[in-house]
PDB file of N, CA and C in Angstrom:
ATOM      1  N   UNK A   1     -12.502 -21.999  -0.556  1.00  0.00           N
ATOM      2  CA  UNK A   1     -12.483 -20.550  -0.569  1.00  0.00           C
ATOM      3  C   UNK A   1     -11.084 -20.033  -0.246  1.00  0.00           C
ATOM      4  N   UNK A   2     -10.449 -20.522   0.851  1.00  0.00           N
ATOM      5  CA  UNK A   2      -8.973 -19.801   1.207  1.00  0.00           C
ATOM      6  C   UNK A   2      -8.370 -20.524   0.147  1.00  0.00           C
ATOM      7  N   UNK A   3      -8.193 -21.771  -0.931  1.00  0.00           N
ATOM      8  CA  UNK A   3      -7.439 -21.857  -1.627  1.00  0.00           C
ATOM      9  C   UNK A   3      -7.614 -20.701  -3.036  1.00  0.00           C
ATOM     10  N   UNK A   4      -8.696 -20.567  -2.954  1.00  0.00           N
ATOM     11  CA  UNK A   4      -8.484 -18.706  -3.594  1.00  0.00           C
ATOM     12  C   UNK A   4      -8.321 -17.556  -3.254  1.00  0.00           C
ATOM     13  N   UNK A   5      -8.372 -17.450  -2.295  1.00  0.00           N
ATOM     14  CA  UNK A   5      -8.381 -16.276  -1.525  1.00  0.00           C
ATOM     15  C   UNK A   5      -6.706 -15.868  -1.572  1.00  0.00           C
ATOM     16  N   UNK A   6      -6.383 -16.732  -0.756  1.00  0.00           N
ATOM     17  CA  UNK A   6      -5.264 -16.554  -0.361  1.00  0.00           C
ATOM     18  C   UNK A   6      -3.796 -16.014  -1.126  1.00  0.00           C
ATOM     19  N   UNK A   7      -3.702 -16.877  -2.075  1.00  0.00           N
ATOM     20  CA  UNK A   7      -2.582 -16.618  -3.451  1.00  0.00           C
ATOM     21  C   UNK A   7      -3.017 -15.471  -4.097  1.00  0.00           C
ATOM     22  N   UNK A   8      -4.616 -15.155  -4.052  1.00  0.00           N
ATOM     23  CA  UNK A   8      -4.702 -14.509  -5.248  1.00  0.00           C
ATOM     24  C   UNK A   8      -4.398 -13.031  -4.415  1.00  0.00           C
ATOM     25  N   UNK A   9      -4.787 -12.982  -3.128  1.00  0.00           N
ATOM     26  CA  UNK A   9      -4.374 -11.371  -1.865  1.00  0.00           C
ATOM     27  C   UNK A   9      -3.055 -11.706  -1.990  1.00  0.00           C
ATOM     28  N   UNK A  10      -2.099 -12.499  -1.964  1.00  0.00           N
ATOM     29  CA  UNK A  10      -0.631 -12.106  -1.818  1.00  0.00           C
ATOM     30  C   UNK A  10      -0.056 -11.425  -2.906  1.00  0.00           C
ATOM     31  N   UNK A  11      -0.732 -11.939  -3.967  1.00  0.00           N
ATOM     32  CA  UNK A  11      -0.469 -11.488  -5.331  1.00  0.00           C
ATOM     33  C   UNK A  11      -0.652 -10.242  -5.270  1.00  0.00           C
ATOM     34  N   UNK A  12      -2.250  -9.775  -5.571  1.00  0.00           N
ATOM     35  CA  UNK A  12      -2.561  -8.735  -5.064  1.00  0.00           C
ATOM     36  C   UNK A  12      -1.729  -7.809  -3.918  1.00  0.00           C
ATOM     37  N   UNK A  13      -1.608  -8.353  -2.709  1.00  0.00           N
ATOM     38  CA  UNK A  13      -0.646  -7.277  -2.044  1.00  0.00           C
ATOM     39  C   UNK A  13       0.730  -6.747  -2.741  1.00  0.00           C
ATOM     40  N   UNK A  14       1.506  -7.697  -3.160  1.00  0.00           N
ATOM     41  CA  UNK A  14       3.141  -7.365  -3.828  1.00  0.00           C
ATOM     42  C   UNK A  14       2.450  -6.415  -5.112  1.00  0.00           C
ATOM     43  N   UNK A  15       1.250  -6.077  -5.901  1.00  0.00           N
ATOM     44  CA  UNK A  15       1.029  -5.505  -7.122  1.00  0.00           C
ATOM     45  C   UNK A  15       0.723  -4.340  -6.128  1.00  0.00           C
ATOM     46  N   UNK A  16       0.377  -4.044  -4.909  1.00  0.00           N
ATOM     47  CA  UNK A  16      -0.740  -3.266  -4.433  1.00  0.00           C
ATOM     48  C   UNK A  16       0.917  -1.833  -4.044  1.00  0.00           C
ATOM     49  N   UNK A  17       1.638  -3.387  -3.111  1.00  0.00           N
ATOM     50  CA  UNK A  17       2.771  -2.376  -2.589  1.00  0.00           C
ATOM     51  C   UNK A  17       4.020  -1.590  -3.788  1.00  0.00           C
ATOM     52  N   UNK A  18       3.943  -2.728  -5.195  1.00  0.00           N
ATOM     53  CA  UNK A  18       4.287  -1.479  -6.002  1.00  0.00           C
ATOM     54  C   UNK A  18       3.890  -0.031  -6.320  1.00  0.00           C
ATOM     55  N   UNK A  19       2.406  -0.554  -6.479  1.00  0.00           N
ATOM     56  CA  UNK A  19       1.757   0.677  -6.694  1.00  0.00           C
ATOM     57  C   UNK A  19       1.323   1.903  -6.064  1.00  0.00           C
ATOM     58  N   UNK A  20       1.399   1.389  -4.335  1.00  0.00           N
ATOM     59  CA  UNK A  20       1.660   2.344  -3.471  1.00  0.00           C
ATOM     60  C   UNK A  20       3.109   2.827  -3.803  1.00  0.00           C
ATOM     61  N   UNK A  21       4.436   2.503  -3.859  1.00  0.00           N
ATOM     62  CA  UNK A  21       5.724   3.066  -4.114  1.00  0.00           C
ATOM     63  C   UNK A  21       5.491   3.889  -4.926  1.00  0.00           C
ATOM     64  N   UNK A  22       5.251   3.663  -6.211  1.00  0.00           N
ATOM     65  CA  UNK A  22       5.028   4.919  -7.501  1.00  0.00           C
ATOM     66  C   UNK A  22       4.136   5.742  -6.949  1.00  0.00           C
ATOM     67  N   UNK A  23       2.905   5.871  -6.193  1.00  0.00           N
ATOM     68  CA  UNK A  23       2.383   6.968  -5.697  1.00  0.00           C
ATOM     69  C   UNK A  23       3.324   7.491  -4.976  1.00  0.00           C
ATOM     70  N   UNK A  24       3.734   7.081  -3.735  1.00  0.00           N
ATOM     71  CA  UNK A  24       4.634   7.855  -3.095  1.00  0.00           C
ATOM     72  C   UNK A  24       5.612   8.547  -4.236  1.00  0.00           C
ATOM     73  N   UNK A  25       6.500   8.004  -4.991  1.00  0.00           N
ATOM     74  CA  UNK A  25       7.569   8.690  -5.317  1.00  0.00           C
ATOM     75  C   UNK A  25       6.925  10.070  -6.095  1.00  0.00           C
ATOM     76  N   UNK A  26       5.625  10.195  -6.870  1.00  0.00           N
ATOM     77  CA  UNK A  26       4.715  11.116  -7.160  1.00  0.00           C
ATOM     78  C   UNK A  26       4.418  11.752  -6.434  1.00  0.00           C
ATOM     79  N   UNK A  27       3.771  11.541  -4.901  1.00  0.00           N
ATOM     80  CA  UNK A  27       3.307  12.733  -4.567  1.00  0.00           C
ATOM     81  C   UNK A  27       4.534  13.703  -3.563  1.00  0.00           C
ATOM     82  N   UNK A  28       5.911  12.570  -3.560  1.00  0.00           N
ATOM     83  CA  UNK A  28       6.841  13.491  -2.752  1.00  0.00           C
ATOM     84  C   UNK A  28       7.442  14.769  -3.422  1.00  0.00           C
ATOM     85  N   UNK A  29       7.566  13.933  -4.945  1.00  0.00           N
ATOM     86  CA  UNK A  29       7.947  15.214  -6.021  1.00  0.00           C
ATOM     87  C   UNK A  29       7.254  15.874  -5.927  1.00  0.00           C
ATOM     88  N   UNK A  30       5.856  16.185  -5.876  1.00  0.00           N
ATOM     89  CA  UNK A  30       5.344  16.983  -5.829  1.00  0.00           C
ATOM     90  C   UNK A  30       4.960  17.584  -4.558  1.00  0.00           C
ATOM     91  N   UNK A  31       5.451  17.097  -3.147  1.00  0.00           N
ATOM     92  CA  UNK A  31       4.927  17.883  -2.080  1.00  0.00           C
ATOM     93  C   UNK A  31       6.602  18.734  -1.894  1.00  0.00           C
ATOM     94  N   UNK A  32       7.602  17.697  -2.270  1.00  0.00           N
ATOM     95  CA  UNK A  32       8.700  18.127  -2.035  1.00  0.00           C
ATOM     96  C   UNK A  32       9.689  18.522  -3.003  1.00  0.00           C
ATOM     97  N   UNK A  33       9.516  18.653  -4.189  1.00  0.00           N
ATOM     98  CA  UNK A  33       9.864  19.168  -5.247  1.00  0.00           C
ATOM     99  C   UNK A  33      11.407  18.207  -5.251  1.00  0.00           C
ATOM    100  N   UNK A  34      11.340  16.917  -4.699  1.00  0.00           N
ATOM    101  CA  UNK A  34      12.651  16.438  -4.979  1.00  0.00           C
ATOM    102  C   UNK A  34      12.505  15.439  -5.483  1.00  0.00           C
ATOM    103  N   UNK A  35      13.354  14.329  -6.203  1.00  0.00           N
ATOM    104  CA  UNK A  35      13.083  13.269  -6.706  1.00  0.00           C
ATOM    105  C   UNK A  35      13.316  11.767  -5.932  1.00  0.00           C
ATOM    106  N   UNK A  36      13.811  12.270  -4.789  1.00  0.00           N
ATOM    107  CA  UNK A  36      13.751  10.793  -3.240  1.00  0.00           C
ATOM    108  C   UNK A  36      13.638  11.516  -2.191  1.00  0.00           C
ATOM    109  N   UNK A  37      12.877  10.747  -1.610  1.00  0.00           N
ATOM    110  CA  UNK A  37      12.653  10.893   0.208  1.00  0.00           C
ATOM    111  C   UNK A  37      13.532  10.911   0.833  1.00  0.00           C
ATOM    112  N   UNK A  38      13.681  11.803   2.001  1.00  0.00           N
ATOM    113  CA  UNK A  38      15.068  11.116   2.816  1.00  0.00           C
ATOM    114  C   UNK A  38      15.222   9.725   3.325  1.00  0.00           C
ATOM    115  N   UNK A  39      15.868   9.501   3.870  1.00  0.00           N
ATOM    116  CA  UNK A  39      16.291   8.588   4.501  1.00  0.00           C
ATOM    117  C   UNK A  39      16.404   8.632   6.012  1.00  0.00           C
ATOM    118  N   UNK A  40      15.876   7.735   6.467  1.00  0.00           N
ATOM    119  CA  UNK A  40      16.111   8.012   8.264  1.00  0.00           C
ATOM    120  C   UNK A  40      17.103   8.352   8.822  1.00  0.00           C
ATOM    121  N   UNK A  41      18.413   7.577   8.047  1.00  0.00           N
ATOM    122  CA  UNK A  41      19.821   7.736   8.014  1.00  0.00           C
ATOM    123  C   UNK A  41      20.606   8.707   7.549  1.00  0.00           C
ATOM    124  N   UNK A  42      20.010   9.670   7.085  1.00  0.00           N
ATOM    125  CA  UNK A  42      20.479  11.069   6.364  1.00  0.00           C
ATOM    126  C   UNK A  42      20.707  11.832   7.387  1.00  0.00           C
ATOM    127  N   UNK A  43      22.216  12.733   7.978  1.00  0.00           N
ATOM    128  CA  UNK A  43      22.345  13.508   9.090  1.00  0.00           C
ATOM    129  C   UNK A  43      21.894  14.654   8.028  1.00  0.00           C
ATOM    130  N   UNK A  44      22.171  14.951   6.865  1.00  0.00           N
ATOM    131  CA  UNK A  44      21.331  16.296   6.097  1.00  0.00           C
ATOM    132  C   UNK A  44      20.325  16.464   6.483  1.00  0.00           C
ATOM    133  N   UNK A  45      19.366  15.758   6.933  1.00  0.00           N
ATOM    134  CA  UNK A  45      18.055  16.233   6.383  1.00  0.00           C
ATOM    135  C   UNK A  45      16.866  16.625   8.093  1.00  0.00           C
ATOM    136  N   UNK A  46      16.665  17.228   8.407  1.00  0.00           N
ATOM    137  CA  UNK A  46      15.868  17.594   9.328  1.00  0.00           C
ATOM    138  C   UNK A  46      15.106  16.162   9.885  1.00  0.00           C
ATOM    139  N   UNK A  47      15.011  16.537  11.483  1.00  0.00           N
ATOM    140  CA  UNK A  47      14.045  15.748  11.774  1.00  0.00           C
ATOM    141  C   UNK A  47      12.554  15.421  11.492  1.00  0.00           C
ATOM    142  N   UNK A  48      12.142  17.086  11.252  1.00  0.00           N
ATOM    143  CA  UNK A  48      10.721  17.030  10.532  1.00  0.00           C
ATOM    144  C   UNK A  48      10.651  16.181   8.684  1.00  0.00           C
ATOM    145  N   UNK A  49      11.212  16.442   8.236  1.00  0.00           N
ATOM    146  CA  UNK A  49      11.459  16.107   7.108  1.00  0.00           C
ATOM    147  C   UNK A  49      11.688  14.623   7.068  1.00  0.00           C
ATOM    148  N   UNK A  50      12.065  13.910   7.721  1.00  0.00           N
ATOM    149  CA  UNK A  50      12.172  12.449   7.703  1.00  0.00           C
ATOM    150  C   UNK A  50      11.040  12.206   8.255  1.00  0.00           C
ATOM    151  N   UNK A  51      10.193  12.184   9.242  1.00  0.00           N
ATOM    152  CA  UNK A  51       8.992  12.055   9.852  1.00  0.00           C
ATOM    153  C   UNK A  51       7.736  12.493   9.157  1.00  0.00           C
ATOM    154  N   UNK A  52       7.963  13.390   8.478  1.00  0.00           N
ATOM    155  CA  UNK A  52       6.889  13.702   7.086  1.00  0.00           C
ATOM    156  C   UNK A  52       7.278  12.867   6.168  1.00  0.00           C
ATOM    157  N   UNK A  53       8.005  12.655   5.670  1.00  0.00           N
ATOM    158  CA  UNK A  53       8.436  11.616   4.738  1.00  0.00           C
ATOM    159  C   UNK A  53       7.787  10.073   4.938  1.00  0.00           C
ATOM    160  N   UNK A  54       8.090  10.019   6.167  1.00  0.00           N
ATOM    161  CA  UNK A  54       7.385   8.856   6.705  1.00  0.00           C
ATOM    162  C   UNK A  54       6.169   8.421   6.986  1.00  0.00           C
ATOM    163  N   UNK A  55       5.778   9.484   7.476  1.00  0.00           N
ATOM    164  CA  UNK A  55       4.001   9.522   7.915  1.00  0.00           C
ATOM    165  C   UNK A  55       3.280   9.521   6.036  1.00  0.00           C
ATOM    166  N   UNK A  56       3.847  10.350   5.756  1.00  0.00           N
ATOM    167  CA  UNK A  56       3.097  10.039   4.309  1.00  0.00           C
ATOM    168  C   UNK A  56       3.684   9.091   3.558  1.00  0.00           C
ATOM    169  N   UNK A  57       4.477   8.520   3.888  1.00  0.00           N
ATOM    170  CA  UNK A  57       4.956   6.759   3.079  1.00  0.00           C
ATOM    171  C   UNK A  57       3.642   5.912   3.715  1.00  0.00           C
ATOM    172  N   UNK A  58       4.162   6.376   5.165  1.00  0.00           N
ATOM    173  CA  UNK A  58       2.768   4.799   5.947  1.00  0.00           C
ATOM    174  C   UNK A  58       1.390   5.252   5.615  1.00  0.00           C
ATOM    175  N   UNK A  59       0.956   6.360   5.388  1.00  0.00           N
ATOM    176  CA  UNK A  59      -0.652   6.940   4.739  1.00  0.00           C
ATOM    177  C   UNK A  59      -1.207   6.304   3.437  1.00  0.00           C
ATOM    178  N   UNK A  60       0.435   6.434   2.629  1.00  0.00           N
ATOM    179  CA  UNK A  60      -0.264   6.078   1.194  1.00  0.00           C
ATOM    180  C   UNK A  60      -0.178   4.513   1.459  1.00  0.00           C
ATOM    181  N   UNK A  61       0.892   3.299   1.805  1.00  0.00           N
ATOM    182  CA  UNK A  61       0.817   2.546   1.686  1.00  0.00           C
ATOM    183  C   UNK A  61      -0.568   1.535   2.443  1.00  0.00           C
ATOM    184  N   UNK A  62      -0.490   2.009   3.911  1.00  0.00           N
ATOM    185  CA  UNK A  62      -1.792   1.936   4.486  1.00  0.00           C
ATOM    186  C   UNK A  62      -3.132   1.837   3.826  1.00  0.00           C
ATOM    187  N   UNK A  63      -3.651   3.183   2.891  1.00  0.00           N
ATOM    188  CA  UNK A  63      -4.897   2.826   1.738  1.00  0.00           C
ATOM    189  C   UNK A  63      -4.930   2.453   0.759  1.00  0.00           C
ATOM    190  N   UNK A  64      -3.319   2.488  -0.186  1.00  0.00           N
ATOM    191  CA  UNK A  64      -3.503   1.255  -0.790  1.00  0.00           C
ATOM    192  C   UNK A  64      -3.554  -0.450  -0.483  1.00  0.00           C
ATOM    193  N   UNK A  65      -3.092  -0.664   0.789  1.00  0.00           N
ATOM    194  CA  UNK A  65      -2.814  -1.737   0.947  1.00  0.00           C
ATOM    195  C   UNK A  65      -4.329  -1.948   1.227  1.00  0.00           C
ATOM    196  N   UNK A  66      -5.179  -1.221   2.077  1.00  0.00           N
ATOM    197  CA  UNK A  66      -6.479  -1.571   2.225  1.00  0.00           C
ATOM    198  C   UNK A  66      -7.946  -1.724   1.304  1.00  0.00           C
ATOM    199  N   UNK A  67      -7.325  -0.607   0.293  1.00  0.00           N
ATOM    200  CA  UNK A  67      -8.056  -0.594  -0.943  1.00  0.00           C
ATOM    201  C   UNK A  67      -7.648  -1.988  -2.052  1.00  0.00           C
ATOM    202  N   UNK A  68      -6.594  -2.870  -2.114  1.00  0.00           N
ATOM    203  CA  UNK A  68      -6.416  -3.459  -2.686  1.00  0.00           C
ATOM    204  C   UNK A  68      -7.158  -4.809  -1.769  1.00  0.00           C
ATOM    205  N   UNK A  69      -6.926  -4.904  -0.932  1.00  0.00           N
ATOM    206  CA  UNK A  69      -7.181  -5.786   0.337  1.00  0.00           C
ATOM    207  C   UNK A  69      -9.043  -6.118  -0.105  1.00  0.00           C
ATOM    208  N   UNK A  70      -9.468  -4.816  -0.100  1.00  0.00           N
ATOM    209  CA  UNK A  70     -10.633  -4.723  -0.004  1.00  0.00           C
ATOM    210  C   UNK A  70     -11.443  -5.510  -1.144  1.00  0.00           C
ATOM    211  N   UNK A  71     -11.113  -4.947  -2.376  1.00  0.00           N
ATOM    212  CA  UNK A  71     -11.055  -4.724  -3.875  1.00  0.00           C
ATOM    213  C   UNK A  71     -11.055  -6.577  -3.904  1.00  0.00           C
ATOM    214  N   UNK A  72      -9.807  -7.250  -3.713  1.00  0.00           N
ATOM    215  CA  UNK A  72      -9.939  -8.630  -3.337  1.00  0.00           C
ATOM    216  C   UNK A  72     -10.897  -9.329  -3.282  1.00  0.00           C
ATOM    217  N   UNK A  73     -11.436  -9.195  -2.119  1.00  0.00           N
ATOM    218  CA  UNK A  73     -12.439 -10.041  -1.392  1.00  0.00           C
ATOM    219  C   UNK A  73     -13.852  -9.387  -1.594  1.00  0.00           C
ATOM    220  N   UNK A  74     -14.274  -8.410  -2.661  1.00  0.00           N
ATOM    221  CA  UNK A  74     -15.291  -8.224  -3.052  1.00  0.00           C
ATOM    222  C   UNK A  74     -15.372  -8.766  -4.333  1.00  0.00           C
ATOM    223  N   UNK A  75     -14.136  -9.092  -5.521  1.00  0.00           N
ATOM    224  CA  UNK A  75     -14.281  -9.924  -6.638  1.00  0.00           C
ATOM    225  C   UNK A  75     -14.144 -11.017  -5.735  1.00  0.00           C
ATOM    226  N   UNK A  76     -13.869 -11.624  -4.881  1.00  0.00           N
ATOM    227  CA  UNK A  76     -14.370 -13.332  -4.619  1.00  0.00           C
ATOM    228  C   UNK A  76     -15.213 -13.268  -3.910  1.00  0.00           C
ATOM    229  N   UNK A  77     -15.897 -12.577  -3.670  1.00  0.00           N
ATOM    230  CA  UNK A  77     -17.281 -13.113  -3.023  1.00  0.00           C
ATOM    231  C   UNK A  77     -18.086 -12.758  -4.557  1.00  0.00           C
ATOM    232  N   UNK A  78     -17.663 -11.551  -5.405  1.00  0.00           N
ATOM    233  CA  UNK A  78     -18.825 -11.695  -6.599  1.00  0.00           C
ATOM    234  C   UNK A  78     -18.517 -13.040  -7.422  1.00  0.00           C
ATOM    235  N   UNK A  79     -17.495 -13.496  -7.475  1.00  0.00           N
ATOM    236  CA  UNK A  79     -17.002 -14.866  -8.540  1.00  0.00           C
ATOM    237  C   UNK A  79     -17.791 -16.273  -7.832  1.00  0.00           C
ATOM    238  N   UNK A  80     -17.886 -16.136  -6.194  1.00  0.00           N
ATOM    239  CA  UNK A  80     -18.181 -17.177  -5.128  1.00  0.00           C
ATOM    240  C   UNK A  80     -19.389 -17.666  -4.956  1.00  0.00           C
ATOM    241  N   UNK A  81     -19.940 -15.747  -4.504  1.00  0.00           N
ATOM    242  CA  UNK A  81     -20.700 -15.873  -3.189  1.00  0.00           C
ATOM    243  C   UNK A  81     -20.803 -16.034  -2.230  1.00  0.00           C
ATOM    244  N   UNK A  82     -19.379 -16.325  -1.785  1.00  0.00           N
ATOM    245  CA  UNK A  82     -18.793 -16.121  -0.461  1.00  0.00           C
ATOM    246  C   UNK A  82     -18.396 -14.826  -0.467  1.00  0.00           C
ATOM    247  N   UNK A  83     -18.482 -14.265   0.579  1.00  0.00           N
ATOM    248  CA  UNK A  83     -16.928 -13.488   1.665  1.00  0.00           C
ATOM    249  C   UNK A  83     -15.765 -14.210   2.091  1.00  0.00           C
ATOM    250  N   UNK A  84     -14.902 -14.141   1.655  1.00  0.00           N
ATOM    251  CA  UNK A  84     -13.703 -14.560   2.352  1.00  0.00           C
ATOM    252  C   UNK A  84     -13.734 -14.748   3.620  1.00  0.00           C
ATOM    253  N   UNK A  85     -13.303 -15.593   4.507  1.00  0.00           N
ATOM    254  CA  UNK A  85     -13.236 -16.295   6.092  1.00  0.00           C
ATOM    255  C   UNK A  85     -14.280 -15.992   6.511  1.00  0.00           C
ATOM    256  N   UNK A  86     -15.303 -16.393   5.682  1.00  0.00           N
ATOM    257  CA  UNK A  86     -16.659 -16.215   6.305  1.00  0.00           C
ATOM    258  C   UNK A  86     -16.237 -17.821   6.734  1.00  0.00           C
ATOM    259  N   UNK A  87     -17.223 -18.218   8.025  1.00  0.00           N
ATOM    260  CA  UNK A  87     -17.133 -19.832   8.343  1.00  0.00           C
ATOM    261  C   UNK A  87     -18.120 -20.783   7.121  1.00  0.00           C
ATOM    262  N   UNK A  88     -17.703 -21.830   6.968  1.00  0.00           N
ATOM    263  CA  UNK A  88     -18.645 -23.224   6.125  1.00  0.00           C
ATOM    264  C   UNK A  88     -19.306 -23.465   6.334  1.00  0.00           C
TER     265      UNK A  88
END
């Protein structure tokens, strides 16, 4: 079971954390009408504004990472019949 599990969630995560990035860069344009986030390192840019920036980077990546996570280990337990780290 973990020799499937495993490769196939890492995989899954690196596809998951692209796809969280393109959301983010979508919904900043659209919360922030700009085309990049600040940067932590930006003396331009407000403290609120980097900390919103942020909190909604770690929001989106957070449910995608969990929705992909999830998504995972419900096609291998339907392919299995296992759950993943369930015990033998």
């Amino acid at each position: 079971m973990k020799l499937l599990f495993k490769p196939l969630s890492l995989l899954i995560s690196v596809l998951g954390g692209v796809l969280a990035g393109a959301i983010f860069k979508q919904v900043w344009k659209l919360v922030a009408g700009e085309e990049d986030a600040p940067d932590a390192d930006d003396f331009e840019r407000t403290w609120r504004e980097i900390l919103v920036a942020a909190m909604l980077q770690g929001a989106i990546f957070g449910l995608v990472k969990a929705a992909t996570h999830r998504a995972t280990a419900r096609s291998v337990a339907r392919a299995t019949g296992r759950w993943p780290g369930d015990e033998d």
